[in-house]
Protein backbone atom coordinates (compact mmCIF):
# COMPACT_ATOMS: atom_id res chain seq x y z
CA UNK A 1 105.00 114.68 69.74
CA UNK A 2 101.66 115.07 70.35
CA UNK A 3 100.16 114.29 74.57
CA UNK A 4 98.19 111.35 74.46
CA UNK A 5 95.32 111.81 77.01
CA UNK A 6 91.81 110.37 78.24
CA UNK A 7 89.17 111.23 80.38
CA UNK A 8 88.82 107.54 83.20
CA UNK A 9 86.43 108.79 86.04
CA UNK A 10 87.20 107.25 89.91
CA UNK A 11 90.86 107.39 89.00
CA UNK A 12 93.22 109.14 91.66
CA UNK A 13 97.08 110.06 90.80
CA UNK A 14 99.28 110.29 93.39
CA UNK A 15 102.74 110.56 94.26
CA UNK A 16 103.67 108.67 97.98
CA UNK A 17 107.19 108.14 99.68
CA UNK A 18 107.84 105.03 101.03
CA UNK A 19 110.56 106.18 104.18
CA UNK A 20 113.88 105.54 105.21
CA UNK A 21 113.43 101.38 104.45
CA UNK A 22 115.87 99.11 105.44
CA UNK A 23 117.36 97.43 102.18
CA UNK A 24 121.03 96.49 101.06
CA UNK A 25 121.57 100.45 99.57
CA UNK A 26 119.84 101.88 102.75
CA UNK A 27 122.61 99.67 104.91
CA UNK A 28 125.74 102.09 105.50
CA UNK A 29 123.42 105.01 106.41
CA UNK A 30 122.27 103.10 110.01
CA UNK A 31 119.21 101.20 110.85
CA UNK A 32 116.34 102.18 108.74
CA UNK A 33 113.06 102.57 111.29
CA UNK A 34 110.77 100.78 108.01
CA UNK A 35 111.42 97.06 106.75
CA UNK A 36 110.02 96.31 103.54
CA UNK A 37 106.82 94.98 104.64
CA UNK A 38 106.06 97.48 106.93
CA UNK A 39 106.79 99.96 104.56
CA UNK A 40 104.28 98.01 101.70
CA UNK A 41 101.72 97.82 104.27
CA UNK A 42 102.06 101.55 105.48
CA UNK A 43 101.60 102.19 101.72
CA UNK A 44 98.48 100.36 101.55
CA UNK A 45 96.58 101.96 103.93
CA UNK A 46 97.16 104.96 102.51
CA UNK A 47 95.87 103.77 98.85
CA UNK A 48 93.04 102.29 100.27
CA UNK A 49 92.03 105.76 101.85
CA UNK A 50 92.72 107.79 98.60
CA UNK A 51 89.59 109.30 97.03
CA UNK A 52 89.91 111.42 93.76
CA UNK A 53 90.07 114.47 95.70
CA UNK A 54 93.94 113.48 96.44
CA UNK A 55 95.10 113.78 92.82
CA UNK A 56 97.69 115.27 92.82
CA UNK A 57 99.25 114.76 96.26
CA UNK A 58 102.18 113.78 98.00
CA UNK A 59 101.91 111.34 100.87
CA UNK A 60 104.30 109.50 103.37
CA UNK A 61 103.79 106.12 104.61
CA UNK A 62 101.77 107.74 107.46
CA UNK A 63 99.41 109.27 104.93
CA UNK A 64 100.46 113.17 105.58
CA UNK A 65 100.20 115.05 102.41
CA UNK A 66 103.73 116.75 101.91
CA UNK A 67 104.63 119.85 99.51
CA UNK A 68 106.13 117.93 96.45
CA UNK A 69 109.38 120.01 96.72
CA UNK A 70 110.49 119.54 100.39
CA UNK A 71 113.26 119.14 102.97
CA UNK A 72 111.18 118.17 105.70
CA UNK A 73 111.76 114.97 107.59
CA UNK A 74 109.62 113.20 109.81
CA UNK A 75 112.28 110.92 112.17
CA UNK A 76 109.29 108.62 112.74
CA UNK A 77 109.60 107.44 108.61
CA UNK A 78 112.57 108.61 107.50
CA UNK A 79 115.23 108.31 110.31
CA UNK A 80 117.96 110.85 110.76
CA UNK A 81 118.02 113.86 109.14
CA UNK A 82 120.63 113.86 106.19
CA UNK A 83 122.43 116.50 108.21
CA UNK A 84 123.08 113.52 110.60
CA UNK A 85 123.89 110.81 108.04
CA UNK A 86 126.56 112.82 106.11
């Protein structure tokens, strides 16, 4: 299989973590801090500030760049640590 790729200038790539929202599979775990919308809108304002030099990245709703391969928790986003929830 050969990569298919292309060369698209003022494009940015990002990865971004939407918190600890409060949906049906979120339920049993407690009250999520995020509701959908807030969430989505959080989100937004961190597109909307993306340039291309944040390829690459990792945000969270607040727009903090996070290692990709992490176990840090912010309570503000993402509610109780999972050492709580368990």
């Amino acid at each position: 299989m050969k990569p298919i790729t292309c060369t698209l200038s003022n494009v940015c790539a990002v990865a971004a973590h939407p918190g600890w929202v409060a949906t049906d599979a979120t339920a049993a775990h407690g009250s999520a801090p995020l509701t959908p919308n807030e969430s989505v809108a959080l989100l937004i304002k961190v597109i909307d500030g993306l340039t291309i030099n944040a390829t690459g990245k990792f945000f969270d709703p607040g727009g903090t760049d996070l290692p990709l391969a992490t176990g840090q928790t912010k309570e503000k986003f993402y509610g109780k640590p999972r050492s709580a929830v368990r």
